[in-house]
Protein backbone atom coordinates (compact mmCIF):
# COMPACT_ATOMS: atom_id res chain seq x y z
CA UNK A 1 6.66 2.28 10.59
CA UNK A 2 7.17 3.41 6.81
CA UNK A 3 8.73 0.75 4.88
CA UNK A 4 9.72 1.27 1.08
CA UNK A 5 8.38 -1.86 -1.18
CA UNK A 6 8.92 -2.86 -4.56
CA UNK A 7 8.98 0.97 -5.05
CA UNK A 8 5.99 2.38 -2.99
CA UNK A 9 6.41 3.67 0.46
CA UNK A 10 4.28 1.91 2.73
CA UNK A 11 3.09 2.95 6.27
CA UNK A 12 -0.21 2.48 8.33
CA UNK A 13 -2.89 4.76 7.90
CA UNK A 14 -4.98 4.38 11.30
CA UNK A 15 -6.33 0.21 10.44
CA UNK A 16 -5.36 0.50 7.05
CA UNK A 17 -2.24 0.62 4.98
CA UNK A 18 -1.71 3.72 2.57
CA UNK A 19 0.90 3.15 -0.42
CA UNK A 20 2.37 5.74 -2.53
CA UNK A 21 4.38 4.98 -6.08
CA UNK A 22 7.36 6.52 -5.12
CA UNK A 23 8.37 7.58 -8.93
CA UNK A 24 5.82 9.92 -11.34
CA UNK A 25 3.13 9.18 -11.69
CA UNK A 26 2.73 9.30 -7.55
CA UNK A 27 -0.36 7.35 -7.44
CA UNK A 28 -1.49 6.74 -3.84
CA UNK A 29 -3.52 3.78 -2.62
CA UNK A 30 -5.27 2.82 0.51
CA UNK A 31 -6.22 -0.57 1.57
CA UNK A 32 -8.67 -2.28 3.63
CA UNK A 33 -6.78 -5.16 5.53
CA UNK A 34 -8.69 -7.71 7.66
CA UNK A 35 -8.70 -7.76 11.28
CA UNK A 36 -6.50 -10.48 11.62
CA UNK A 37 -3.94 -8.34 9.06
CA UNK A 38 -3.54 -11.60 6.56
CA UNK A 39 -5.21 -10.28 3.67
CA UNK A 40 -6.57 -7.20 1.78
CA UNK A 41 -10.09 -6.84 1.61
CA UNK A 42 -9.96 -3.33 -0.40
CA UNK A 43 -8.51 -0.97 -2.78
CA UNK A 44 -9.06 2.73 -3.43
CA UNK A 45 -7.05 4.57 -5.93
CA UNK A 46 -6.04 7.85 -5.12
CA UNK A 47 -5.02 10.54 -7.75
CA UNK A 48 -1.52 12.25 -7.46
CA UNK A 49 -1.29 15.71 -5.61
CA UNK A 50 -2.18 18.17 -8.66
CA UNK A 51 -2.74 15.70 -11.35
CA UNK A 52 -6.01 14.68 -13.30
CA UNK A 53 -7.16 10.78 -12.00
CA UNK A 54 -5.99 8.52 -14.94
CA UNK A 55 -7.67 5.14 -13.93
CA UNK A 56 -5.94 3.37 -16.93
CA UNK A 57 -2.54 4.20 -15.50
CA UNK A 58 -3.99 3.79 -11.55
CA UNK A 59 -4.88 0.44 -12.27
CA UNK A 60 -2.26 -0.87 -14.16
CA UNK A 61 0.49 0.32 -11.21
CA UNK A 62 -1.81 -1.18 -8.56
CA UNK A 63 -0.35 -4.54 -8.90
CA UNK A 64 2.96 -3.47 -7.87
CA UNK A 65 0.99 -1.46 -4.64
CA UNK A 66 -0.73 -4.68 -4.08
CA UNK A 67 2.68 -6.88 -3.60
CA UNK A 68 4.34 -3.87 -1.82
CA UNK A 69 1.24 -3.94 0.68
CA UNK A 70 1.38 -7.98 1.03
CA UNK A 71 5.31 -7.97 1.97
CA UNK A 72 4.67 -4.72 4.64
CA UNK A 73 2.23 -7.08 5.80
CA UNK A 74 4.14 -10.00 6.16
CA UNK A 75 7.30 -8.15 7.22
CA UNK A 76 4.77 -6.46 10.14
CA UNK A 77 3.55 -9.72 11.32
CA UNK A 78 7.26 -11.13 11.27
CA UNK A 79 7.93 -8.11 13.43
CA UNK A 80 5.32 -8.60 15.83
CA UNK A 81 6.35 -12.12 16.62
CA UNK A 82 10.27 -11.33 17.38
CA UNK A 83 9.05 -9.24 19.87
CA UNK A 84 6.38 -11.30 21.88
């Protein structure tokens, strides 16, 4: 399910979770979560569609990615309990 966070849309990417900024600059990034899906273990920046990678700017919106990621997490395990 795609879920917009703290403005990043957030969605499963196969056993990780991909998160794109959803205003310019539309960094993306992909996390490593661990098996139990408590925690990131990992984060890879990718550069916008068409746009030079800027890790100064990558890094400094990855925060907001992060806490997006954490609450899609949470709100996924919240989800997964209401229905067992």
């Amino acid at each position: 399910m795609k879920r917009i966070i703290n403005g990043c849309e957030v969605q499963w990417a196969s056993e990780r979770v991909f998160a794109e900024r959803q205003n310019p600059p539309n960094y993306g990034y992909l996390f490593d979560v661990s098996a139990d899906r408590k925690r990131i273990v990992k984060c890879t920046h990718l550069p916008a569609i068409g746009e030079e990678f800027d890790n100064t700017n990558a890094e400094r919106f990855e925060m907001d990615a992060r806490q997006a990621v954490e609450e899609f997490l949470r709100q996924e395990r919240e989800a997964n309990r209401v229905q067992t």
